[in-house]
PDB file of N, CA and C in Angstrom:
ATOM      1  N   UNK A   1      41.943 -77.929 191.684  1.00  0.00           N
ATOM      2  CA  UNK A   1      42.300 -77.052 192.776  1.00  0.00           C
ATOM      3  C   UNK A   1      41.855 -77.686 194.088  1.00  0.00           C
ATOM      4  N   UNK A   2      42.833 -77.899 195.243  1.00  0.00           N
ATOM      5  CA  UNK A   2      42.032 -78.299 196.327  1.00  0.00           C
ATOM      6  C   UNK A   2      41.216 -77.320 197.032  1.00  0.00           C
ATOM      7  N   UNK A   3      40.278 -77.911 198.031  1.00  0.00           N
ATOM      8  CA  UNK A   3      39.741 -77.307 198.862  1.00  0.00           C
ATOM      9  C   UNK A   3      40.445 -77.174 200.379  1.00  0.00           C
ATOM     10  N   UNK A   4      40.451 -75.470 200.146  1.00  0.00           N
ATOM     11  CA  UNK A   4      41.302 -74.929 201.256  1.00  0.00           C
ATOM     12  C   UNK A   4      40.417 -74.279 202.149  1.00  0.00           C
ATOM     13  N   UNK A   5      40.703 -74.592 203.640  1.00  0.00           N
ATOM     14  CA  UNK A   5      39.602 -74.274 204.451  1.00  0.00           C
ATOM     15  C   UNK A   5      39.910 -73.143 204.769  1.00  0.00           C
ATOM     16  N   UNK A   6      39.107 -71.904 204.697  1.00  0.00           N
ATOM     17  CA  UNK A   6      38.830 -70.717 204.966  1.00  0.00           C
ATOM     18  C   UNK A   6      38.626 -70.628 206.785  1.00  0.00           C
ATOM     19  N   UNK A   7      39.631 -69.314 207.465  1.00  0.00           N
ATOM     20  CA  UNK A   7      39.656 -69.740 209.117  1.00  0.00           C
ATOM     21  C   UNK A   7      38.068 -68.919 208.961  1.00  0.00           C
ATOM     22  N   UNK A   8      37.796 -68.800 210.357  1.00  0.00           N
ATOM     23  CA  UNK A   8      36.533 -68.576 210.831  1.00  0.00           C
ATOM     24  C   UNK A   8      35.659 -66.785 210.808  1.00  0.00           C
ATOM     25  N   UNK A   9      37.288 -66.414 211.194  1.00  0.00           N
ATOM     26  CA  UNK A   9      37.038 -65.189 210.956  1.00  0.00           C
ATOM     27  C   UNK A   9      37.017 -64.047 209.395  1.00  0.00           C
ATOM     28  N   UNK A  10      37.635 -65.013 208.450  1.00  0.00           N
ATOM     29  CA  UNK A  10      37.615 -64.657 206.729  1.00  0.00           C
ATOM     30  C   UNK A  10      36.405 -64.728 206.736  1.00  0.00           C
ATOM     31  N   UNK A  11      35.228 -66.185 207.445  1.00  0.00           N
ATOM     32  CA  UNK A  11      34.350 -65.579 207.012  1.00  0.00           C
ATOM     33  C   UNK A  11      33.071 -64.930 207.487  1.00  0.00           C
ATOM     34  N   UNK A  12      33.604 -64.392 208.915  1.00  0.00           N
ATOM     35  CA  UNK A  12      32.347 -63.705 209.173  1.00  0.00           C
ATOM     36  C   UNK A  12      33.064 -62.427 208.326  1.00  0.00           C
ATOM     37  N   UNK A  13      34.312 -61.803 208.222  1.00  0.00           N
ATOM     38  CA  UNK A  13      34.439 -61.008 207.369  1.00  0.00           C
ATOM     39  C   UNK A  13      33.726 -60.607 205.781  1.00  0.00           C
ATOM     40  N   UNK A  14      33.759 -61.827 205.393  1.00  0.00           N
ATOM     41  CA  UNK A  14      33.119 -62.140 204.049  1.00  0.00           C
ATOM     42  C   UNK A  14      31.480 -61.954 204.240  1.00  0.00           C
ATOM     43  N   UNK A  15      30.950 -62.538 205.368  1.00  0.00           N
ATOM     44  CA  UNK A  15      29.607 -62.353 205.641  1.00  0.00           C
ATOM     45  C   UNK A  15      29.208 -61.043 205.722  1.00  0.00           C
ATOM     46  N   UNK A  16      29.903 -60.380 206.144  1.00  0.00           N
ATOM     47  CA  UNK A  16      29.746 -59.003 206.396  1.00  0.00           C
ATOM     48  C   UNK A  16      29.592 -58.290 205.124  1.00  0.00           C
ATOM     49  N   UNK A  17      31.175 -58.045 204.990  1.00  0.00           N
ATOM     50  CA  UNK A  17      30.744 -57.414 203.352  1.00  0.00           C
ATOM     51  C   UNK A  17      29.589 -57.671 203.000  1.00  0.00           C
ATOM     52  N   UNK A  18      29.384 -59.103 202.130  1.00  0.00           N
ATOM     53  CA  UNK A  18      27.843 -59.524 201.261  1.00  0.00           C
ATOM     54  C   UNK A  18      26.902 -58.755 202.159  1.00  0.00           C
ATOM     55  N   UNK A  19      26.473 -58.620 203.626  1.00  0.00           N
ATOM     56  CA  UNK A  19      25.588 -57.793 203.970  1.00  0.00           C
ATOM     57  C   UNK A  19      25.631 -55.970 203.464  1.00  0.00           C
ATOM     58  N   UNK A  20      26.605 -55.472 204.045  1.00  0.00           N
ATOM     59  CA  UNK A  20      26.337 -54.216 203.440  1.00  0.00           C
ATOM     60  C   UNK A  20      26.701 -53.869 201.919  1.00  0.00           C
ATOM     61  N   UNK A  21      26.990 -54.972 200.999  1.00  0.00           N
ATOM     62  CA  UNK A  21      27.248 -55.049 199.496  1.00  0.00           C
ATOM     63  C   UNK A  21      25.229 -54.960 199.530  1.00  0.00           C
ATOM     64  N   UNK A  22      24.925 -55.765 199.581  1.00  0.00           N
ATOM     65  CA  UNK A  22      23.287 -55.877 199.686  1.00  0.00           C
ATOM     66  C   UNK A  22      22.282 -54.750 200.415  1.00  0.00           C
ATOM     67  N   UNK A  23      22.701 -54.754 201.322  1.00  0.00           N
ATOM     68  CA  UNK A  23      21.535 -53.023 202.014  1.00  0.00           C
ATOM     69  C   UNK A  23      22.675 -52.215 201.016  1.00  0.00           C
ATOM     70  N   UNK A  24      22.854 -51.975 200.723  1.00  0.00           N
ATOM     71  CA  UNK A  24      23.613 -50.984 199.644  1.00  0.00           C
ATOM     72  C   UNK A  24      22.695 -50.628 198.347  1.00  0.00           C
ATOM     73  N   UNK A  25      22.742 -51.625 198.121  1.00  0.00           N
ATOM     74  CA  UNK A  25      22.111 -52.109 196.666  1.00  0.00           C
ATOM     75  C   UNK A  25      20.655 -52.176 196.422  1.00  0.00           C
ATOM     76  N   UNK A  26      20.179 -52.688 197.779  1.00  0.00           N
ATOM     77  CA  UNK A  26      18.727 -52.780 197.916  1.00  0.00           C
ATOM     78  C   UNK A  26      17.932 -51.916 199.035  1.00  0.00           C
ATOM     79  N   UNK A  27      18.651 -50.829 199.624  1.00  0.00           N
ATOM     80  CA  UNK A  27      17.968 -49.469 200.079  1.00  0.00           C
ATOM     81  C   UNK A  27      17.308 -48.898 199.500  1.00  0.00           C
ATOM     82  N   UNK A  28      17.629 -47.948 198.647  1.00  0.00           N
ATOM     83  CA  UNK A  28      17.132 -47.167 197.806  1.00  0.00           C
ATOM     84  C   UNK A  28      15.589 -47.677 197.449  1.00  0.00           C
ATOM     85  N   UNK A  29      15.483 -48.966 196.542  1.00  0.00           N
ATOM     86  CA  UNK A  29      14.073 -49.717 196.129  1.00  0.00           C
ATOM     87  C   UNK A  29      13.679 -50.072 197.186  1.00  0.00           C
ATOM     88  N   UNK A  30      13.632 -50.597 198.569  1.00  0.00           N
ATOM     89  CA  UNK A  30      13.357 -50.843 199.804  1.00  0.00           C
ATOM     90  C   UNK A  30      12.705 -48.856 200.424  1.00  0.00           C
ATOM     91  N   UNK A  31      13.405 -47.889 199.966  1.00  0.00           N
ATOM     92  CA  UNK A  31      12.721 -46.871 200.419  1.00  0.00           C
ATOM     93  C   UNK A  31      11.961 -46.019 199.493  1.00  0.00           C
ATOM     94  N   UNK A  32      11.701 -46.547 198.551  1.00  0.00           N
ATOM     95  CA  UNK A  32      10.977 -46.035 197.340  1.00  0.00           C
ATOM     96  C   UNK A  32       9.132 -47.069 197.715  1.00  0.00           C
ATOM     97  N   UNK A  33       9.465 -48.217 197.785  1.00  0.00           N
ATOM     98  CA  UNK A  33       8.469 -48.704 198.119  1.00  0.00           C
ATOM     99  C   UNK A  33       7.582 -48.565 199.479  1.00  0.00           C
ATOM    100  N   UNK A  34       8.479 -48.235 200.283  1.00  0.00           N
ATOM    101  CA  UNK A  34       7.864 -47.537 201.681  1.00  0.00           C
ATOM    102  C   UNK A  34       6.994 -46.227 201.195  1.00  0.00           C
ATOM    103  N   UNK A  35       7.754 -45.761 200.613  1.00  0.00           N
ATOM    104  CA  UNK A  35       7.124 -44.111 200.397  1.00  0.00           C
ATOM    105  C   UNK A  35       5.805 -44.272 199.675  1.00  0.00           C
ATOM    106  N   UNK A  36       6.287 -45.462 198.390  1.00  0.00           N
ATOM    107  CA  UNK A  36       4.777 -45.528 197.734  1.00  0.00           C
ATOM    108  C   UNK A  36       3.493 -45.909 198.712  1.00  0.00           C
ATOM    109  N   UNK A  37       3.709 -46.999 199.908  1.00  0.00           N
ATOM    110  CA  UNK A  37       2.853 -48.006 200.482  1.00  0.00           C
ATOM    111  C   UNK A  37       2.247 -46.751 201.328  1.00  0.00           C
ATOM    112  N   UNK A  38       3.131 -45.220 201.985  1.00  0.00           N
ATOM    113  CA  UNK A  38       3.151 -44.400 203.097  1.00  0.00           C
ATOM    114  C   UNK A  38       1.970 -43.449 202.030  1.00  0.00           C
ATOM    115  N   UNK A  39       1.543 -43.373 201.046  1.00  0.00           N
ATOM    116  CA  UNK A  39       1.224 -42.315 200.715  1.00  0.00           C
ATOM    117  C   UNK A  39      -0.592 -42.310 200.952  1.00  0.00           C
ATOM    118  N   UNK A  40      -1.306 -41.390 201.099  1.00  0.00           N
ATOM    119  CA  UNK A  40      -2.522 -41.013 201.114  1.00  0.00           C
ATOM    120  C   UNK A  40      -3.027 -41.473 199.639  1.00  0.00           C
ATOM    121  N   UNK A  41      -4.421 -41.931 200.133  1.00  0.00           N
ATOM    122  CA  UNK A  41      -5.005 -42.040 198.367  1.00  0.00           C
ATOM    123  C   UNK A  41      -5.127 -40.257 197.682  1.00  0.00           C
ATOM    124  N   UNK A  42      -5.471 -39.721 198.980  1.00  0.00           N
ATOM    125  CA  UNK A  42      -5.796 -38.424 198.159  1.00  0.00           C
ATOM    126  C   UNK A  42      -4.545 -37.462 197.374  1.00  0.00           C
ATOM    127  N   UNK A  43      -3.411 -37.924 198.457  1.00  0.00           N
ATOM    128  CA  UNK A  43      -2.302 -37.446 198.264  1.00  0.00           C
ATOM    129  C   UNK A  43      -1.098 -37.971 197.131  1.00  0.00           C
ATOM    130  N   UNK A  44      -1.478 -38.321 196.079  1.00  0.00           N
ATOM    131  CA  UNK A  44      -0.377 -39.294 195.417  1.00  0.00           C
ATOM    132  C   UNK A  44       0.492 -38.305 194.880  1.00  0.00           C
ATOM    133  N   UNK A  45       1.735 -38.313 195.560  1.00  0.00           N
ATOM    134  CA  UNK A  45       2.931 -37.857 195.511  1.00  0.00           C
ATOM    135  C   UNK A  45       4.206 -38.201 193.920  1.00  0.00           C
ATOM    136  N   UNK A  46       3.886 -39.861 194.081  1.00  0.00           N
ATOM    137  CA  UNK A  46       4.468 -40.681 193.426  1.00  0.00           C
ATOM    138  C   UNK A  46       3.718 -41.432 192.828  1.00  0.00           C
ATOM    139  N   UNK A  47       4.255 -41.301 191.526  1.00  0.00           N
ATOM    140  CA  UNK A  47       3.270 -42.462 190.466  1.00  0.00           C
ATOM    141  C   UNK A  47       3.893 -43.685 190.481  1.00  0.00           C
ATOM    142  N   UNK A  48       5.478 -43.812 190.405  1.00  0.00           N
ATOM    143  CA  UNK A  48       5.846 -45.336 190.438  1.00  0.00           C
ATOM    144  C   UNK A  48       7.031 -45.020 191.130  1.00  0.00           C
ATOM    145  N   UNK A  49       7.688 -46.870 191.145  1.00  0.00           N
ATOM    146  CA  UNK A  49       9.180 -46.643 191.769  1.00  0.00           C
ATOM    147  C   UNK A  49       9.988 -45.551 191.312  1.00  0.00           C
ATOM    148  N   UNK A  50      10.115 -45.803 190.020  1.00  0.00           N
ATOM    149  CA  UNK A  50      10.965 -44.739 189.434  1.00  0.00           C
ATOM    150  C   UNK A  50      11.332 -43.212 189.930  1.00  0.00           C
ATOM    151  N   UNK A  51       9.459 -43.143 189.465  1.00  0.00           N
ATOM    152  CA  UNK A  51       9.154 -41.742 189.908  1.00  0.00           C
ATOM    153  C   UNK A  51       9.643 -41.402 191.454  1.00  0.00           C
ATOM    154  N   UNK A  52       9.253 -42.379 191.867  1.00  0.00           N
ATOM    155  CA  UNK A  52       9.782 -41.610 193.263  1.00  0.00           C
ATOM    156  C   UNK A  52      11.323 -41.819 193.919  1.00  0.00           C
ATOM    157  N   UNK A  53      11.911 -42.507 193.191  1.00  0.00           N
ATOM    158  CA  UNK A  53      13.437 -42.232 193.122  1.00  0.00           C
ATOM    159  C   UNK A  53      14.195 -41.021 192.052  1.00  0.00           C
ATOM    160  N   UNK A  54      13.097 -40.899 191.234  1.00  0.00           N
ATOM    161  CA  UNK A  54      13.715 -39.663 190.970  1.00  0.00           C
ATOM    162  C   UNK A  54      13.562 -38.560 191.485  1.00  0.00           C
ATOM    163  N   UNK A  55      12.814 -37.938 191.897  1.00  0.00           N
ATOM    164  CA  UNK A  55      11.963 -37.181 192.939  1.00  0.00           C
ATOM    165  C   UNK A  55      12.910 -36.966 193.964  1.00  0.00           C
ATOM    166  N   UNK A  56      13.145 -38.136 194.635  1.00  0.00           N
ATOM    167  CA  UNK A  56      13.920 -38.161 195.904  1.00  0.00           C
ATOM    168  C   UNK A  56      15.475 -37.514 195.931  1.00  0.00           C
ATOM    169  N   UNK A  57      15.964 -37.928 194.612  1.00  0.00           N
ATOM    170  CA  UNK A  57      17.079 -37.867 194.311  1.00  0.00           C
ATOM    171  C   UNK A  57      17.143 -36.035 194.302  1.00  0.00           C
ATOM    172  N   UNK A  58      16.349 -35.707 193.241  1.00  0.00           N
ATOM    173  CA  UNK A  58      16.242 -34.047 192.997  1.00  0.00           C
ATOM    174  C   UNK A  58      15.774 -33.596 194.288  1.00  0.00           C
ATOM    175  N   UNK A  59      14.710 -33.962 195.001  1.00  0.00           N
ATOM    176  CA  UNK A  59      14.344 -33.030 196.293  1.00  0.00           C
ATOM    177  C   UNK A  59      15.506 -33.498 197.339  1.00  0.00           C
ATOM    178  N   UNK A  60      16.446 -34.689 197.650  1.00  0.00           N
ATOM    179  CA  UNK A  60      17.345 -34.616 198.987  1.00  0.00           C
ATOM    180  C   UNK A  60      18.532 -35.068 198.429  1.00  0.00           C
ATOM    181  N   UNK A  61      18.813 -35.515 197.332  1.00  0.00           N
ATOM    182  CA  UNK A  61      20.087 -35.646 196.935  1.00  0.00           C
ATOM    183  C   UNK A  61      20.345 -37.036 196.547  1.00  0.00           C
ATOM    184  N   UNK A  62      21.768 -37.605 195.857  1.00  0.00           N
ATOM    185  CA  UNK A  62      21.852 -38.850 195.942  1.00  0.00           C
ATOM    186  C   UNK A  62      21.812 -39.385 197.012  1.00  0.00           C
ATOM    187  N   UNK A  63      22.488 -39.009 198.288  1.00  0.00           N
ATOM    188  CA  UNK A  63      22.697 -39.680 199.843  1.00  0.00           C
ATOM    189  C   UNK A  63      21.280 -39.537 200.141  1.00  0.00           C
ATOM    190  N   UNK A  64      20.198 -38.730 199.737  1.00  0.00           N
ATOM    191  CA  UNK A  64      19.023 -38.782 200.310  1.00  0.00           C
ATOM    192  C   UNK A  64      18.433 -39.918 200.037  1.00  0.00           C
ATOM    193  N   UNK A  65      18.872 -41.160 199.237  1.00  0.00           N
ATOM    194  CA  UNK A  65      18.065 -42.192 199.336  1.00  0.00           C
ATOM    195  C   UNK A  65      18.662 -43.462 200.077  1.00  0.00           C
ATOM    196  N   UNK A  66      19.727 -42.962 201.051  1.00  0.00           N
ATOM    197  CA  UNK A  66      20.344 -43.540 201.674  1.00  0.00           C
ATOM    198  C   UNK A  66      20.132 -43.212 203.435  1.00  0.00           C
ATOM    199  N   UNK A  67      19.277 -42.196 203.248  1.00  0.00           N
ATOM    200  CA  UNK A  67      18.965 -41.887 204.855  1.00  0.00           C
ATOM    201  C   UNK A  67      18.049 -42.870 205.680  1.00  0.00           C
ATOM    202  N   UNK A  68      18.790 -42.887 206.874  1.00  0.00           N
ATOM    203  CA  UNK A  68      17.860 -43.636 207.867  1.00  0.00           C
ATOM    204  C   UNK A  68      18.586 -45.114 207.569  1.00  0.00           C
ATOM    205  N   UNK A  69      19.499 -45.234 206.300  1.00  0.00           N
ATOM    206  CA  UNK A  69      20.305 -46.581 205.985  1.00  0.00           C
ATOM    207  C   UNK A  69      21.170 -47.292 207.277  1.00  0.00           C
ATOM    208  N   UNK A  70      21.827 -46.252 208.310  1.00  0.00           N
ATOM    209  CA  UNK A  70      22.732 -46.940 208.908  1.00  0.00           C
ATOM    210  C   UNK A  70      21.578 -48.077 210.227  1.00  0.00           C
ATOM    211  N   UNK A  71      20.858 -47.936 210.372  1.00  0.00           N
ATOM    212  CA  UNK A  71      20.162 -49.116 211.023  1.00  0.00           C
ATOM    213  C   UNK A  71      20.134 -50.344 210.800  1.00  0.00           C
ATOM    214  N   UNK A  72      19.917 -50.404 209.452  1.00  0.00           N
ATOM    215  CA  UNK A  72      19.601 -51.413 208.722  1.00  0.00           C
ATOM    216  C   UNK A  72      21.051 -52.080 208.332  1.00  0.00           C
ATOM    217  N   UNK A  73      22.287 -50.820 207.931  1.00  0.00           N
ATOM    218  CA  UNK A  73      23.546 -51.693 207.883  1.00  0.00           C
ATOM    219  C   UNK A  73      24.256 -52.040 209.451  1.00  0.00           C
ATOM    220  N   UNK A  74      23.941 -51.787 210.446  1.00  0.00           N
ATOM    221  CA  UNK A  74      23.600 -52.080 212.164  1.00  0.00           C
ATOM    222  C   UNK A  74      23.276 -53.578 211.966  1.00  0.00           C
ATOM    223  N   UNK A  75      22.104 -53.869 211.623  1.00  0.00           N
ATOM    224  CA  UNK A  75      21.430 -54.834 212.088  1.00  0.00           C
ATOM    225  C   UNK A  75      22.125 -56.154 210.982  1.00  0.00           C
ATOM    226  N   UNK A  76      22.080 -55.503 209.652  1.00  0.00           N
ATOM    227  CA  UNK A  76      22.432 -56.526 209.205  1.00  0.00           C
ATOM    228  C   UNK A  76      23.498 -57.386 209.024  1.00  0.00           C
ATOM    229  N   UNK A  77      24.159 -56.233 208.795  1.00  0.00           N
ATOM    230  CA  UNK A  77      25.729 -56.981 208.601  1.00  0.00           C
ATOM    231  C   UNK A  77      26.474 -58.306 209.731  1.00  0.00           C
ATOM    232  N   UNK A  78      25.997 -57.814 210.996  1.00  0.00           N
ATOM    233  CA  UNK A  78      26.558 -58.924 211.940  1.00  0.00           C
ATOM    234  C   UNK A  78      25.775 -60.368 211.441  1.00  0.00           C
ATOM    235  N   UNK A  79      24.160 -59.838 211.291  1.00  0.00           N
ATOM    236  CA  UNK A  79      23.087 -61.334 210.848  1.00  0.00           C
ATOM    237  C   UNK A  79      23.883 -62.112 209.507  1.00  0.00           C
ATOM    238  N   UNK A  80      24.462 -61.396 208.267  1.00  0.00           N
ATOM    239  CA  UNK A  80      24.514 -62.122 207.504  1.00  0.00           C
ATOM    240  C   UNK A  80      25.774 -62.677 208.096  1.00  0.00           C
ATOM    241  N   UNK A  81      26.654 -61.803 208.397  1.00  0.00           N
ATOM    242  CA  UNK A  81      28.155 -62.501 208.306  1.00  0.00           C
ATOM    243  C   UNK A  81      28.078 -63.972 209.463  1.00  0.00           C
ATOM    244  N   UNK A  82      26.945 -63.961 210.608  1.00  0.00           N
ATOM    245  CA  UNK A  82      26.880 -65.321 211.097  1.00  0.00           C
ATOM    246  C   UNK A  82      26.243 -66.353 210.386  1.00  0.00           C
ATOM    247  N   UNK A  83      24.982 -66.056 209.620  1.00  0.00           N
ATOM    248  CA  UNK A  83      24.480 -67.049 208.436  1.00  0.00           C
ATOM    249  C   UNK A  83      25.192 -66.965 207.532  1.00  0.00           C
ATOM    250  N   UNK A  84      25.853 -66.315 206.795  1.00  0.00           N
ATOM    251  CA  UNK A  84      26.571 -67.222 205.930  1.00  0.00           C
ATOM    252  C   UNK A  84      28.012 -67.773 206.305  1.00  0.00           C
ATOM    253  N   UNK A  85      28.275 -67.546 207.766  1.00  0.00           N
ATOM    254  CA  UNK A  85      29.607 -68.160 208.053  1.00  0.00           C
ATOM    255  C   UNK A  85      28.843 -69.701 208.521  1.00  0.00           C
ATOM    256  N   UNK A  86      27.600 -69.577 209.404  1.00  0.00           N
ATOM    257  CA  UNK A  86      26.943 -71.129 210.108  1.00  0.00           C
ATOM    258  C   UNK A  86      26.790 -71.884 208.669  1.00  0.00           C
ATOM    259  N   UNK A  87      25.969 -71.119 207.764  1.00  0.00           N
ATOM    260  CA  UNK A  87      25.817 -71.968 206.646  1.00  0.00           C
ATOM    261  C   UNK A  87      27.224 -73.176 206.099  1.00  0.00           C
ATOM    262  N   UNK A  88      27.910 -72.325 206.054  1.00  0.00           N
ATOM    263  CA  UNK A  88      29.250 -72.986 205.611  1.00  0.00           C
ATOM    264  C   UNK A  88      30.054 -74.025 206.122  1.00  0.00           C
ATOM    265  N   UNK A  89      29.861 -73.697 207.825  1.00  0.00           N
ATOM    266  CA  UNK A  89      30.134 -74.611 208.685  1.00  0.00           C
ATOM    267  C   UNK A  89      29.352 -76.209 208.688  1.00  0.00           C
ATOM    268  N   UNK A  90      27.966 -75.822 208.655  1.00  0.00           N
ATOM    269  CA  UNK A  90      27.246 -76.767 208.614  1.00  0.00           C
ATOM    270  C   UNK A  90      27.024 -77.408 207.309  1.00  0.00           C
ATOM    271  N   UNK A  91      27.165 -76.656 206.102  1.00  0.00           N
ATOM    272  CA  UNK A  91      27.366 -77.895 205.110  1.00  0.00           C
ATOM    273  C   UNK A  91      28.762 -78.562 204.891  1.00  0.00           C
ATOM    274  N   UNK A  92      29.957 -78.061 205.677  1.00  0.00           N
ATOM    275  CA  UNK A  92      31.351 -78.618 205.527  1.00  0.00           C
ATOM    276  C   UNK A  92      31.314 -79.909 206.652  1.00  0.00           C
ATOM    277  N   UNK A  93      30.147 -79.759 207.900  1.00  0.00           N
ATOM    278  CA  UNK A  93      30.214 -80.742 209.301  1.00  0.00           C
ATOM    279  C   UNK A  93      29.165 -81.677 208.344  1.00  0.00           C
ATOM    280  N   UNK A  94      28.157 -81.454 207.516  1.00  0.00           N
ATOM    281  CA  UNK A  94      26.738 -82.337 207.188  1.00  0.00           C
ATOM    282  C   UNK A  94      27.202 -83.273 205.753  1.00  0.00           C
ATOM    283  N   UNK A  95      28.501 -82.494 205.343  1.00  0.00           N
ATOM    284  CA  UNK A  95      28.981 -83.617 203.674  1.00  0.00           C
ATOM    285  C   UNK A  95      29.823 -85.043 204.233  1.00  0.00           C
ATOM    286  N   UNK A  96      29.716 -85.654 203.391  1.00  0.00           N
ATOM    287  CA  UNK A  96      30.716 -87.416 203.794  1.00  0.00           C
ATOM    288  C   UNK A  96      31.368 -87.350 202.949  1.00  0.00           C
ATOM    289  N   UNK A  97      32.623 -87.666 203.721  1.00  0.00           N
ATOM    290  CA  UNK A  97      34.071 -87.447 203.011  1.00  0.00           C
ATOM    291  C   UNK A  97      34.399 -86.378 202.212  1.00  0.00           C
ATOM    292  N   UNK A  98      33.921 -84.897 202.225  1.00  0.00           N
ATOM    293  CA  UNK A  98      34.475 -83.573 201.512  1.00  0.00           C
ATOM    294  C   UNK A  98      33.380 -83.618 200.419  1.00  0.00           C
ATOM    295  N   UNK A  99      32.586 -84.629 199.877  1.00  0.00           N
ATOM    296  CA  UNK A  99      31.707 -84.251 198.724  1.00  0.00           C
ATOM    297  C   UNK A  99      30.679 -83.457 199.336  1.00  0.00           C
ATOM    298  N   UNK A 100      29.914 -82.994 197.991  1.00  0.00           N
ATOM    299  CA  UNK A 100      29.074 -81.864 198.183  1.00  0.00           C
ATOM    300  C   UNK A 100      27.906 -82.546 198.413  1.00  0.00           C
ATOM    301  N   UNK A 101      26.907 -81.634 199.212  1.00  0.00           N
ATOM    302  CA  UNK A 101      25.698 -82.689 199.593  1.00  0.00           C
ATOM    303  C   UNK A 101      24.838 -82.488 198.383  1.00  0.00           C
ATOM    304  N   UNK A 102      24.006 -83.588 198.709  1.00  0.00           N
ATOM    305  CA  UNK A 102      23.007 -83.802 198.048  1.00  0.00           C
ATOM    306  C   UNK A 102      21.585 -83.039 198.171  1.00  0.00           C
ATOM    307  N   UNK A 103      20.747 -83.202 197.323  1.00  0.00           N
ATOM    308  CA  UNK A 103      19.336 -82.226 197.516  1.00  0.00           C
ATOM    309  C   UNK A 103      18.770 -83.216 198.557  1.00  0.00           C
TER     310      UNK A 103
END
């Protein structure tokens, strides 16, 4: 199959997606671990991740472990879709003659 060059904007598109495919995926455990790190010694709310995703789920809902998410899909999505579009650029400008680089 040859290699067909992807225009510029497929892939900050593509960058994008993979960002909010990822805060998607990794919210929820990203706010389970806040809650554990937030808690009082005296106060232990939550015994583990689990626990406190389940918890969360029954006290605010499924979307409740998604609150406070749109910041984070704000911030990120533009960051990845330029790193992984620069990435691409720069290993397609840094290879000799189309091969793949080396370690």
């Amino acid at each position: 199959m040859a290699d067909k060059q992807i225009s510029l904007p497929a892939k900050l598109i593509n960058g994008g997606i993979a960002g909010l495919i990822g805060v998607t995926c990794v919210f929820p455990i990203d706010l389970a671990k806040t809650r554990l790190q937030n808690q009082q010694n005296g106060q232990r709310v939550y015994t583990s991740m689990s626990d406190c995703l389940i918890k969360t789920v029954r006290s605010e809902g499924y979307f409740g472990m998604y609150r406070g998410a749109a910041v984070n899909l704000t911030l990120v999505t533009p960051e990845k879709a330029i790193k992984l579009a620069a990435n691409d650029f720069f290993r397609h400008q840094l290879s000799k003659d189309g091969q793949k680089l080396t370690l």
